[in-house]
Protein backbone atom coordinates (compact mmCIF):
# COMPACT_ATOMS: atom_id res chain seq x y z
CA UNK A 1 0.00 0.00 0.00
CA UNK A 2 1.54 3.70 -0.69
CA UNK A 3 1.96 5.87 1.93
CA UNK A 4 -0.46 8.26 2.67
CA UNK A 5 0.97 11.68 2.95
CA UNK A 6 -0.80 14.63 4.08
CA UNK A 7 -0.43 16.50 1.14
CA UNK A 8 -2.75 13.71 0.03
CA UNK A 9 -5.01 14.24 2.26
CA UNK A 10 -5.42 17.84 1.17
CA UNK A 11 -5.31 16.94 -2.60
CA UNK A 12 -8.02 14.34 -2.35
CA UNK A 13 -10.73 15.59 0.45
CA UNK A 14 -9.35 19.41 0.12
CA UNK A 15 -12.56 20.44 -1.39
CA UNK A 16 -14.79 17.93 0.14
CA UNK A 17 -13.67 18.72 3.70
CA UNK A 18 -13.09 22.54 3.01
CA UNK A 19 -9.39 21.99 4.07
CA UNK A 20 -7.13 24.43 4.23
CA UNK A 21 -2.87 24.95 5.02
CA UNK A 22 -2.47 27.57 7.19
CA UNK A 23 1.19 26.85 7.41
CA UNK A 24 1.91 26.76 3.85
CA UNK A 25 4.11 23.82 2.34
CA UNK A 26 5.63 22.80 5.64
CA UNK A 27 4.48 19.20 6.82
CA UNK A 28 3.10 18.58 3.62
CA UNK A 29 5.31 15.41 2.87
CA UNK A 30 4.74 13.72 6.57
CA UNK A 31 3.58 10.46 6.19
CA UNK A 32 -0.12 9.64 7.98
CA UNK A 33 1.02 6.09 9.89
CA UNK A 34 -2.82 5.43 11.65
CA UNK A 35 -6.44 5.51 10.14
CA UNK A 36 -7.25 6.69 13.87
CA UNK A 37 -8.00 10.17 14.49
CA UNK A 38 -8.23 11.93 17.82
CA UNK A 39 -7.57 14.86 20.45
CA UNK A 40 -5.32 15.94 22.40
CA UNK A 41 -7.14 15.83 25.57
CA UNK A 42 -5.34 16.30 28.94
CA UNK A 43 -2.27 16.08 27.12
CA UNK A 44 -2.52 19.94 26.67
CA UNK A 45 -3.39 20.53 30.25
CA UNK A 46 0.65 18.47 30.22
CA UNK A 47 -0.95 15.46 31.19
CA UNK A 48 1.34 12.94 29.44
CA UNK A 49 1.37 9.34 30.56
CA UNK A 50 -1.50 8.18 29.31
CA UNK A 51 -1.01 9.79 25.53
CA UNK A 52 -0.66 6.89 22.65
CA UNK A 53 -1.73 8.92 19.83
CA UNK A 54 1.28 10.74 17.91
CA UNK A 55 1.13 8.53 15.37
CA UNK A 56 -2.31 10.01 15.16
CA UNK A 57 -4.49 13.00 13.36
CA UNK A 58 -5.26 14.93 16.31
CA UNK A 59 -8.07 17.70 16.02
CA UNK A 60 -8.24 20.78 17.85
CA UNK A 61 -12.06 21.80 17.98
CA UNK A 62 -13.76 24.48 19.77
CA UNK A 63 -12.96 23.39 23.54
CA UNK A 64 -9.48 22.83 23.06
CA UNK A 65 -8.89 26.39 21.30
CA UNK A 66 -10.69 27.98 23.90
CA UNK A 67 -8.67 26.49 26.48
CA UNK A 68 -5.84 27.68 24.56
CA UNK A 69 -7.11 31.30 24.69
CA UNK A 70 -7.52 31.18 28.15
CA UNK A 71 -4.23 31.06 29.19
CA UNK A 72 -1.57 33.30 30.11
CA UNK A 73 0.75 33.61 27.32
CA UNK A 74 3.79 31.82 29.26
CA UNK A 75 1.29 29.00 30.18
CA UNK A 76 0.09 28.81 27.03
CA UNK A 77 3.45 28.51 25.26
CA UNK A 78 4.34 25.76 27.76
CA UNK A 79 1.46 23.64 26.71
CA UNK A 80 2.13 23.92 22.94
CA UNK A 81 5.76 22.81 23.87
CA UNK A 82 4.69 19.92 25.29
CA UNK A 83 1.93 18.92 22.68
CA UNK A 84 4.84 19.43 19.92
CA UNK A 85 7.24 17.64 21.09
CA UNK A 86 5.37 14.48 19.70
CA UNK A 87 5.86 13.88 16.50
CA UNK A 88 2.21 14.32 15.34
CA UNK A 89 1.36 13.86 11.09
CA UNK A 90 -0.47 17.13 11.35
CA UNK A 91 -3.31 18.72 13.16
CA UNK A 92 -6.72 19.97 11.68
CA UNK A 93 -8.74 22.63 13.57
CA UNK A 94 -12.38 22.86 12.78
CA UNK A 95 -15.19 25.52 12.86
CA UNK A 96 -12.92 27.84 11.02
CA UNK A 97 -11.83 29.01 14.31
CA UNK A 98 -8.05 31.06 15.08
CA UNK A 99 -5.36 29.22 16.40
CA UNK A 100 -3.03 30.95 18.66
CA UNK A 101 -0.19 32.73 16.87
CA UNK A 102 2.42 30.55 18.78
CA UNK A 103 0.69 26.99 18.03
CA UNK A 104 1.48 27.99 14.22
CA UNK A 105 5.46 29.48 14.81
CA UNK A 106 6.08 25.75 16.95
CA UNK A 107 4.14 23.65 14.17
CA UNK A 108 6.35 25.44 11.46
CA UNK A 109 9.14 24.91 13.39
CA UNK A 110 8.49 21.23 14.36
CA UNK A 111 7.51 20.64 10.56
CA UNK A 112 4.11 19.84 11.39
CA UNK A 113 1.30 20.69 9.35
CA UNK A 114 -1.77 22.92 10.64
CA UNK A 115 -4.60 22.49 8.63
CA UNK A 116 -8.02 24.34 9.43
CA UNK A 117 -11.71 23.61 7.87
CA UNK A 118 -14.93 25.06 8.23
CA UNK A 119 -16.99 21.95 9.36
CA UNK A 120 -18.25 21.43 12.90
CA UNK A 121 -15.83 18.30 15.05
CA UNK A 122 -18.33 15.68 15.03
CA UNK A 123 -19.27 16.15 11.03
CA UNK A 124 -15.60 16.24 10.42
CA UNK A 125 -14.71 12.91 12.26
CA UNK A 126 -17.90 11.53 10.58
CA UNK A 127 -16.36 12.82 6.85
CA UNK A 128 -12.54 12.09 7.10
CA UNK A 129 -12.86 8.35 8.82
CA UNK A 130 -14.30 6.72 5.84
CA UNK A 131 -11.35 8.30 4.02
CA UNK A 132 -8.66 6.81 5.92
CA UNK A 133 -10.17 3.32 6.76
CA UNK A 134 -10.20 2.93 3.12
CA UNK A 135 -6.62 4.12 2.82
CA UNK A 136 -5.69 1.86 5.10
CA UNK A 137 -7.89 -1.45 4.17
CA UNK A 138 -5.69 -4.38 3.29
CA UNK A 139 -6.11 -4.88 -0.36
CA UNK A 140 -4.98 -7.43 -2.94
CA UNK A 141 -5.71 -8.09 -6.79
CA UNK A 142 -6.46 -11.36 -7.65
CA UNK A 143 -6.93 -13.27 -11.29
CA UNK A 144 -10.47 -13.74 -12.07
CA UNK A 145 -14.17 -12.27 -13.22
CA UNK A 146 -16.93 -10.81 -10.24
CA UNK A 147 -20.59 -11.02 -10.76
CA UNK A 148 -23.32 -10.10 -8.88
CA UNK A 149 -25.92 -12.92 -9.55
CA UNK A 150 -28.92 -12.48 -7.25
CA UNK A 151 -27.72 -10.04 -5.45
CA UNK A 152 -24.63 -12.60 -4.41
CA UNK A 153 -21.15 -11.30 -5.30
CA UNK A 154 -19.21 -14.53 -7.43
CA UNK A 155 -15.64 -14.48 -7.61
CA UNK A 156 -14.94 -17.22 -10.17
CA UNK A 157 -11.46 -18.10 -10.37
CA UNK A 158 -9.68 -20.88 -12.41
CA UNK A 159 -6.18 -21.41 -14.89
CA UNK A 160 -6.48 -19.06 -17.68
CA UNK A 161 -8.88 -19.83 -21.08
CA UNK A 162 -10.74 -22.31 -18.75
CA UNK A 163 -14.25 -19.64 -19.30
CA UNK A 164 -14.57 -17.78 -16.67
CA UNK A 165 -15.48 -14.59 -19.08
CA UNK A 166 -17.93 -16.60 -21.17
CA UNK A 167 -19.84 -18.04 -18.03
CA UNK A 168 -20.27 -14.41 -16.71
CA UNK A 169 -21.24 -13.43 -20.26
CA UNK A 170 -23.47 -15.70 -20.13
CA UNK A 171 -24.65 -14.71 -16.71
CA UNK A 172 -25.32 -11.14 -17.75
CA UNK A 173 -27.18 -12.09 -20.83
CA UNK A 174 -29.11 -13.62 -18.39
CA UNK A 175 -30.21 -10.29 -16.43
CA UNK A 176 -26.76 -10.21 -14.10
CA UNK A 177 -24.51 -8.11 -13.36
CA UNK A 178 -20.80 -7.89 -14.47
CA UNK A 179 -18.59 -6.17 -11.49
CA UNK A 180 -15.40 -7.09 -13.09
CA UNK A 181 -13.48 -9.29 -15.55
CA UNK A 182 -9.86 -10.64 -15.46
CA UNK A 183 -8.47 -8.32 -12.78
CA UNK A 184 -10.38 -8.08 -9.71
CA UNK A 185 -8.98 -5.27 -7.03
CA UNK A 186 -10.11 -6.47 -3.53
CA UNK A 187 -10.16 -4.70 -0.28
CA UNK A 188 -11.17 -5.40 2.96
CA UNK A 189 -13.67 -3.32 4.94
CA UNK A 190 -13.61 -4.33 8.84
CA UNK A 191 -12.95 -7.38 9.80
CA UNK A 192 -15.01 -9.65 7.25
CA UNK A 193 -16.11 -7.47 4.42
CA UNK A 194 -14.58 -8.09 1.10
CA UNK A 195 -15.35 -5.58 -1.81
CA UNK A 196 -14.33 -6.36 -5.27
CA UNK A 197 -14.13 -4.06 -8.58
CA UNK A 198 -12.87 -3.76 -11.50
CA UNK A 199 -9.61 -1.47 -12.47
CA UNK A 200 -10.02 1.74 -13.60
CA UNK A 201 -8.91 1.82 -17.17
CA UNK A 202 -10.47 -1.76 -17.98
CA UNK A 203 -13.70 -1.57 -15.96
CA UNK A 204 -16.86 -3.51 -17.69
CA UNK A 205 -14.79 -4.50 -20.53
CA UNK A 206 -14.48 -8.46 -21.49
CA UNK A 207 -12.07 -10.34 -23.10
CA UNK A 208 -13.69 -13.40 -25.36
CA UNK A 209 -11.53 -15.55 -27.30
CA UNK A 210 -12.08 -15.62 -30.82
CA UNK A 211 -14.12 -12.12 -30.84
CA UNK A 212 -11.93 -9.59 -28.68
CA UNK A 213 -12.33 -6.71 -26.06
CA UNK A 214 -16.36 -6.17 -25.92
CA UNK A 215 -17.97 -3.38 -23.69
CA UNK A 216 -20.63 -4.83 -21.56
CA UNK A 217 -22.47 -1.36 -20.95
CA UNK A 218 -22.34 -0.76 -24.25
CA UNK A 219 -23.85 -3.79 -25.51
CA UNK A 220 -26.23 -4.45 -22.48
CA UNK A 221 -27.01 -1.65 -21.11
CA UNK A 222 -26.08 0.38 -17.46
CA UNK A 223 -28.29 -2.26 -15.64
CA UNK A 224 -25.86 -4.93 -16.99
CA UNK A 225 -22.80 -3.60 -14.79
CA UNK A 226 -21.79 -2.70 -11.29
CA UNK A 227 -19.17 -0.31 -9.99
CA UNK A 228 -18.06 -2.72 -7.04
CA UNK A 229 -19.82 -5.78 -4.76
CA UNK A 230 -18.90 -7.86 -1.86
CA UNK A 231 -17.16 -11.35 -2.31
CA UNK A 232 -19.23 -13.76 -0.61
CA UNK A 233 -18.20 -16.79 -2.32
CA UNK A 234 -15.72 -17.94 -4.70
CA UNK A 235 -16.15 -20.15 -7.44
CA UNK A 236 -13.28 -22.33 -9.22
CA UNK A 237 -13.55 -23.74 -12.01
CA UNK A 238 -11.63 -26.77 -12.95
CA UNK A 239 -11.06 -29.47 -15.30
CA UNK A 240 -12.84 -32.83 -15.09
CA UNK A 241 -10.06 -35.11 -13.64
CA UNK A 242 -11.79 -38.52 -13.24
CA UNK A 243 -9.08 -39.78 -10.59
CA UNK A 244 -10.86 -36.93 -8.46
CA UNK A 245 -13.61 -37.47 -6.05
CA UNK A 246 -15.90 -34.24 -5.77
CA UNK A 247 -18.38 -33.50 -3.19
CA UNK A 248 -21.93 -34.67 -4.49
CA UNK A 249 -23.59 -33.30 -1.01
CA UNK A 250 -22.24 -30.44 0.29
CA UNK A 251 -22.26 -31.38 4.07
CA UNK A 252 -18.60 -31.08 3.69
CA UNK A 253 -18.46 -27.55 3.22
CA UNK A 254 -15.48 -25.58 1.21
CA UNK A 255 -14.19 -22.54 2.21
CA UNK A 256 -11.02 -20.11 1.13
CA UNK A 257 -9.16 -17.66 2.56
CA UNK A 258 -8.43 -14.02 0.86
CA UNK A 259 -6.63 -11.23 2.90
CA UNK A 260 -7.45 -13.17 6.21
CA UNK A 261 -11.23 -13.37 5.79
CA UNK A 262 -12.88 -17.02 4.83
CA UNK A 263 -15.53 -17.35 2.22
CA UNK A 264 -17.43 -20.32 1.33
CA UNK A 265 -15.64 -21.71 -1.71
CA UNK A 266 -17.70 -24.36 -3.98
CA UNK A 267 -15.32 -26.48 -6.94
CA UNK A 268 -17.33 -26.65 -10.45
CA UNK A 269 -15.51 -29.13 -12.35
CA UNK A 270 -16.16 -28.66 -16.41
CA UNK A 271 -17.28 -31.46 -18.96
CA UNK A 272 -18.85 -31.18 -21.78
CA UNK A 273 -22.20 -30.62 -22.04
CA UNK A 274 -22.67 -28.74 -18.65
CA UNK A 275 -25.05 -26.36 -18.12
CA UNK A 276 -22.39 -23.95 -16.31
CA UNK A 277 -24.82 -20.73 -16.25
CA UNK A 278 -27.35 -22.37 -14.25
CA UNK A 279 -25.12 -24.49 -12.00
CA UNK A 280 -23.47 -20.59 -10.68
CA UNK A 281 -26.95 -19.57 -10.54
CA UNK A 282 -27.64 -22.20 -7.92
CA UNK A 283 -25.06 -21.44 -6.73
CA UNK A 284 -26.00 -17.83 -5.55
CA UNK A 285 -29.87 -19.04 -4.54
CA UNK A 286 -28.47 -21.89 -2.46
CA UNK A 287 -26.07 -19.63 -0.82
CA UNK A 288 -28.97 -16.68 0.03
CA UNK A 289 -31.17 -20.02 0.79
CA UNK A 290 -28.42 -21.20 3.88
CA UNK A 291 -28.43 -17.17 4.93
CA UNK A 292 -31.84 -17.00 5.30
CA UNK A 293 -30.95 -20.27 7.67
CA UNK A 294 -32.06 -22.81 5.31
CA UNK A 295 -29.24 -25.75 4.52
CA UNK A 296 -30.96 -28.16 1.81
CA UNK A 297 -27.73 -30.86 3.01
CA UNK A 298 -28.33 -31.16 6.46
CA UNK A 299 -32.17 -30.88 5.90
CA UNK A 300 -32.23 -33.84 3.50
CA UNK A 301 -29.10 -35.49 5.63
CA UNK A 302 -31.70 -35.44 9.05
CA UNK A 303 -34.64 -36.58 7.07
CA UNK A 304 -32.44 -39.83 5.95
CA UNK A 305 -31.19 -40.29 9.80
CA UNK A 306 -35.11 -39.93 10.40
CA UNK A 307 -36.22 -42.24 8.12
CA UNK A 308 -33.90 -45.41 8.99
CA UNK A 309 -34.22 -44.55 12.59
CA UNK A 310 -38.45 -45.30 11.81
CA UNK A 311 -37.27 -48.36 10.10
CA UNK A 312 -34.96 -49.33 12.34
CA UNK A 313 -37.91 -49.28 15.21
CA UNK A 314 -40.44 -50.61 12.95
CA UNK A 315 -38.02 -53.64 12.34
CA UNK A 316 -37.52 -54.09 16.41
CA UNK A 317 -41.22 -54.12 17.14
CA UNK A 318 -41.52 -56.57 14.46
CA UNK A 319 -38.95 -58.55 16.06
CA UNK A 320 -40.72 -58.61 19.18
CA UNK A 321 -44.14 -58.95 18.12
CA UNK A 322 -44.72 -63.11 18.68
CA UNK A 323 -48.62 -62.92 18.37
């Protein structure tokens, strides 16, 4: 992942967040280490021990600049000192408010950029942490075409030419959703959340052997694409190897890993003749089916343990019935 510098910061969300540099070009190249964001707290009162944040964003909002104005100038210079002398990324006032004259000659000094906006705290903490948890989200491209059949994001994945472009073809012809084809950019939101697009300069367009790069929104319309979709289960496609056996039940569940989350992964091996379109589409109802709590395995598996567990009583009573 590149490092986020603040002089990103103010070239991406600068309008957005109504950011602005009061101290010029200085701190402009320090590096952002933390999607966490917070304030200063007692540490301007020189409260110390307890402060973990430098690596931090730290906000100055309308209590802490008034408790700035309010003291002396000797005090106030004193608690500047010892809020600089961490080595912060940069610090962002809000309401449009005035800093103190001498919190922008130590930032200059120290390197450290002061950057003011016009929003209110809260509504800036609520704008700029999106920003940086997606900065900061673990992220990883992988090989392989996302669709969003039924509303269920399929990553299918398999060696190259095996048709994982014609079975999504084939899936949007069929009223889905093409996300992305070939190279899938995946990030991870929290702890579980895996959201998949397409890149930027070859977004909705498919390869197809034989015929060549085809634009899907072109040729079926904006309904026929998406701009990004969670991953919430992979499919891989492989060639029939008879010496194989494959799961014909699915009480053995599958699953994959992809930047430390696991997905429910389901093996589609190819022969000819195989409807592959509607196998992924069963795919995706099955999977909203066990969601909604409903597992079509174990239900059938109990009603078979059900079933010879009758029989096996009926036969017993026979047994036992001498009249």
């Amino acid at each position: 992942m590149t490092a986020l510098k603040v002089r990103d910061l103010l070239a991406t969300k600068g309008d957005p967040l109504q950011l602005e540099a009061l101290t010029g070009e200085s701190g402009l190249e320090r590096e952002v280490p933390s999607p966490e964001v917070s304030s200063p707290g007692l540490v301007l009162a020189g409260y110390t021990a307890r402060f973990a944040g430098a690596d931090r964003i730290h906000i100055l909002g309308e209590t802490e600049i008034t408790y700035l104005a309010s003291l002396d100038p000797a005090a106030r210079r004193k608690s500047l000192d010892t809020f600089f002398s961490f080595d912060l990324p940069c610090v962002i006032i809000t309401k449009g408010q005035d800093p103190p004259e001498e919190l922008l000659t130590l930032a200059a000094a120290k390197g450290i950029a002061v950057i003011r906006t016009r929003l209110k705290t809260a509504e800036f903490y609520r704008r700029l942490k999106p920003f940086l948890d997606d900065a900061f989200a673990p992220r990883t491209t992988v090989h392989g075409s996302l669709a969003d059949v039924f509303g269920v994001g399929l990553l299918f994945q398999g060696r190259s030419g095996i048709g994982k472009s014609e079975c999504v073809l084939d899936l949007v012809e069929r009223g889905h959703r093409l996300v992305a084809d070939d190279v899938v950019h995946v990030t991870r939101r929290g702890h579980d959340v895996l959201i998949g697009r397409g890149h930027e300069v070859s977004r909705h367009y498919m390869e197809i052997r034989g015929v060549g790069l085809i634009d899907i929104n072109a040729l079926f319309g904006v309904r026929s694409v998406r701009q990004q979709k969670r991953i919430e289960v992979v499919v891989q496609l492989e060639d029939w190897d008879t010496s194989r056996e494959y799961d014909r039940t699915g009480l053995d569940g599958q699953e994959t890993e992809l930047l430390g989350v696991s997905m429910p992964l389901v093996t589609v091996p190819l022969n000819p003749g195989k409807n592959l379109t509607v196998v992924c589409e069963v795919v995706a109802m099955n999977h909203l089916l066990r969601y909604s709590g409903v597992d079509s395995a174990h239900t059938f598996n109990e009603r078979l343990i059900r079933r010879m567990r009758e029989k096996r009583e009926l036969q017993e009573y026979l047994e036992e019935d001498y009249e």
